[in-house]
N, C-alpha and C. Protein backbone atom coordinates (compact mmCIF):
# COMPACT_ATOMS: atom_id res chain seq x y z
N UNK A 1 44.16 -6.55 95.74
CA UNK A 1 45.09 -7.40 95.05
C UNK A 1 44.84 -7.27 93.56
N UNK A 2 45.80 -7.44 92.70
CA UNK A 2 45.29 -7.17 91.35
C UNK A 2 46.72 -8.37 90.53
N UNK A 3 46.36 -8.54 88.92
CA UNK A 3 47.40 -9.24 88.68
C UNK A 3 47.74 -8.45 87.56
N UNK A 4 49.21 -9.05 87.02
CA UNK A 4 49.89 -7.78 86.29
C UNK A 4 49.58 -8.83 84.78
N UNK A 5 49.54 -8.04 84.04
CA UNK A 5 49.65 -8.65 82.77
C UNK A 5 50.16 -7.28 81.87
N UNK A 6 51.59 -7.73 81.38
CA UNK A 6 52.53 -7.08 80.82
C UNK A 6 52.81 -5.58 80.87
N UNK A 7 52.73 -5.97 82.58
CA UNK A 7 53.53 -4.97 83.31
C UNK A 7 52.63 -4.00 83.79
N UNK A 8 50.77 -4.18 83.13
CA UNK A 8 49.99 -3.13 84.16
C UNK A 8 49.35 -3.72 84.84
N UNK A 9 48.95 -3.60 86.20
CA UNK A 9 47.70 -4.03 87.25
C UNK A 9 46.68 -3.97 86.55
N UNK A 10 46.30 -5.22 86.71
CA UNK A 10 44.84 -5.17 86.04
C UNK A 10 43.84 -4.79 87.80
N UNK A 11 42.70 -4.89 88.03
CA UNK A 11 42.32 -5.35 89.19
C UNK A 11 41.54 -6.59 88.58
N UNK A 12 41.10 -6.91 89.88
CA UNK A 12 40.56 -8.58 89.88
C UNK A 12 38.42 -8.55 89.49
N UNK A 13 38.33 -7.35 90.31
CA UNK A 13 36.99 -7.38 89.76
C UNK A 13 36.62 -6.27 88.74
N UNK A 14 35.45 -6.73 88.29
CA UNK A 14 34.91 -5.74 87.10
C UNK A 14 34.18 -4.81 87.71
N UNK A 15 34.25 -3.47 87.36
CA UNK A 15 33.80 -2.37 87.65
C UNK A 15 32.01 -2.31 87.49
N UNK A 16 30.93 -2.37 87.50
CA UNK A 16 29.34 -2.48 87.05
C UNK A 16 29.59 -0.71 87.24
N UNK A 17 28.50 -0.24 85.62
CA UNK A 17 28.26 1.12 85.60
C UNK A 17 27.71 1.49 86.69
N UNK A 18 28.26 2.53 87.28
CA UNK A 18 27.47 3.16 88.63
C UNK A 18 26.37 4.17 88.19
N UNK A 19 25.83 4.59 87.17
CA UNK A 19 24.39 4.99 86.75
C UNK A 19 23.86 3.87 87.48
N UNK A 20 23.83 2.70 86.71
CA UNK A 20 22.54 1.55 86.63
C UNK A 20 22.31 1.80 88.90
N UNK A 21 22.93 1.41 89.69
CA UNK A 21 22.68 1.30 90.72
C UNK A 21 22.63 2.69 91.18
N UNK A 22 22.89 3.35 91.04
CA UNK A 22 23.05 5.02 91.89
C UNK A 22 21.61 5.47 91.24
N UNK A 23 21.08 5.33 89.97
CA UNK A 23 20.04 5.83 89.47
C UNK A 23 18.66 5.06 90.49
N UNK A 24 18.90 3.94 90.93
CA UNK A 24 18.19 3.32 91.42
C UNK A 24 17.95 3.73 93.17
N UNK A 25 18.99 3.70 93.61
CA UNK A 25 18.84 4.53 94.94
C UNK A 25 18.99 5.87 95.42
N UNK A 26 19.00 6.88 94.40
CA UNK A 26 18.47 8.03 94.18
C UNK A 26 16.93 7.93 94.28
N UNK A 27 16.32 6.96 93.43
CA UNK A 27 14.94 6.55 92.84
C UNK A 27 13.99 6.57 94.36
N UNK A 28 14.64 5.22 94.81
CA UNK A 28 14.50 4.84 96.49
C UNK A 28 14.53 6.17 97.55
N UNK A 29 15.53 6.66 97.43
CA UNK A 29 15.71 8.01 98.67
C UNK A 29 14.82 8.87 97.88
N UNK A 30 14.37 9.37 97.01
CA UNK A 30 13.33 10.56 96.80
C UNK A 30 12.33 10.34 96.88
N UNK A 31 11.55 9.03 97.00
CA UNK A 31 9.96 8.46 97.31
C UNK A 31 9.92 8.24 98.63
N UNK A 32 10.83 8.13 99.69
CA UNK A 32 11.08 8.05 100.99
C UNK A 32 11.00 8.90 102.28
N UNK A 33 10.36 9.34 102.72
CA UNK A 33 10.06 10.21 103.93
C UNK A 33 11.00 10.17 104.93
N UNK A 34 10.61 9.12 105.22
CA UNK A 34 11.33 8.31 106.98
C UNK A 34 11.25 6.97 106.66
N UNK A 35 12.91 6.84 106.45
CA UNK A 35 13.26 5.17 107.05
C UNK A 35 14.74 4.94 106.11
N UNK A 36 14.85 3.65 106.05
CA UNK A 36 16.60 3.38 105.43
C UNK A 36 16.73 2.96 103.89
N UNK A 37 17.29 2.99 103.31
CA UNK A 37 17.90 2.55 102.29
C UNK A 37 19.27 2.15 102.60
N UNK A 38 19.51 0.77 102.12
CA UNK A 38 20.53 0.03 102.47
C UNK A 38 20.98 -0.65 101.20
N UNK A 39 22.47 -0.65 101.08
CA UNK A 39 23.15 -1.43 99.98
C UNK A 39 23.71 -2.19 100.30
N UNK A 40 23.76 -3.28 99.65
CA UNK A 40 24.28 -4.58 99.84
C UNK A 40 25.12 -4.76 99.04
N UNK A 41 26.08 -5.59 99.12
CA UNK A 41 27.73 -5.60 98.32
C UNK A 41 28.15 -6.67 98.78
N UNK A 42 28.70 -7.87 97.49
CA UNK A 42 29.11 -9.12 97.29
C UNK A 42 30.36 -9.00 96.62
N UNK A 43 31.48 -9.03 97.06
CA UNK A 43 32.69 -9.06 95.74
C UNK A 43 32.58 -7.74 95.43
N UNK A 44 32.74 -6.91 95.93
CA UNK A 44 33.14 -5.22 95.60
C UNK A 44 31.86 -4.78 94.61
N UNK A 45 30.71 -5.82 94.16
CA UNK A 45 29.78 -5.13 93.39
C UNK A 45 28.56 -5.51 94.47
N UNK A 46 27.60 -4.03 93.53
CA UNK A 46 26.39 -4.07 94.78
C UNK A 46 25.25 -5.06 93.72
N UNK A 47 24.42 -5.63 95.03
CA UNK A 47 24.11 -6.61 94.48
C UNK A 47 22.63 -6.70 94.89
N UNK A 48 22.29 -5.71 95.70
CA UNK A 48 21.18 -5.62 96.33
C UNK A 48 20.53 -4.35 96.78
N UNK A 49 19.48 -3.34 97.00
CA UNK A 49 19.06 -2.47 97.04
C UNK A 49 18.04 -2.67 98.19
N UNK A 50 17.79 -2.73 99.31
CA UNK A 50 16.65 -2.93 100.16
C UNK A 50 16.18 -1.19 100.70
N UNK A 51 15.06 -0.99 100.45
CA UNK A 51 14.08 0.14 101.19
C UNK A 51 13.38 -0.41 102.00
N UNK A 52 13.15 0.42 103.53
CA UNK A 52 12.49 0.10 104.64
C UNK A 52 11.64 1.49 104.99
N UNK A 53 10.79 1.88 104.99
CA UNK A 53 9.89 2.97 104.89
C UNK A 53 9.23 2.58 106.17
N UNK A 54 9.16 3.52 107.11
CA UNK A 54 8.36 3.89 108.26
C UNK A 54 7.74 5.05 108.40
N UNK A 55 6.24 4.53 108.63
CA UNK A 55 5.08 5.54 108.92
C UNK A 55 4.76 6.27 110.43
N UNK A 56 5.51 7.83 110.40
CA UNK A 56 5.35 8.47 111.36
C UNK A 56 3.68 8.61 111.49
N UNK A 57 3.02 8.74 113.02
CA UNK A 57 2.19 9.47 113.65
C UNK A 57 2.03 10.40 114.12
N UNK A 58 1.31 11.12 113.55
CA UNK A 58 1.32 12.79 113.81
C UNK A 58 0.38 13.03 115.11
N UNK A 59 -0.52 12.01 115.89
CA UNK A 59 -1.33 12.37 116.85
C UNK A 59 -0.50 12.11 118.03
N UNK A 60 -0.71 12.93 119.19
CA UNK A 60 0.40 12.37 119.90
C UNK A 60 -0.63 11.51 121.51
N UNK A 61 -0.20 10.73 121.69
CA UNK A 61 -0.99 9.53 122.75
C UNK A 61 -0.68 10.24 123.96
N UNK A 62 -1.82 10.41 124.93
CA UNK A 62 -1.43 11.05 126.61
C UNK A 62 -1.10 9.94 127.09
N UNK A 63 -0.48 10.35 128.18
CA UNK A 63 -0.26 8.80 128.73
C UNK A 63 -0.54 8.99 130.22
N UNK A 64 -1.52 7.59 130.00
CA UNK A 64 -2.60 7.00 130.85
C UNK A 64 -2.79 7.30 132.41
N UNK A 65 -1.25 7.77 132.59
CA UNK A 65 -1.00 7.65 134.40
C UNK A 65 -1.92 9.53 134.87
N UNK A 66 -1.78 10.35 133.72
CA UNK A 66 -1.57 11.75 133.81
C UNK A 66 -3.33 11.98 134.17
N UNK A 67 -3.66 12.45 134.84
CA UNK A 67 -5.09 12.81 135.00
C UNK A 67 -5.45 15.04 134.91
């Protein structure tokens, strides 16, 4: 939805530079191995950045039943 003021569409929300947040989860995904990066978005702007990093095990466990 957007409103007109003398005759052009404005839109309703303000644009935030996409450096400031893209620089930031670039930042996040290249220190990251294994796991998520997730964006969060309020009103068409992002508002939140969460990293979840999970530590693989490289040894692998026998399992118990196997003789």
């Amino acid at each position: 939805m957007s409103l007109q003021k003398k005759g052009n569409a404005i839109p309703q929300h303000n644009s935030q530079p996409a450096t400031d947040w893209l620089d930031l989860v670039r930042e996040k995904v290249s220190s990251l191995r294994f796991g998520v990066v997730q964006i969060v978005v309020h009103d068409s702007k992002v508002t939140q950045i969460e990293r979840t990093e999970k530590t693989r095990l490289s040894h692998e466990q026998k399992d118990s039943r196997e003789t």
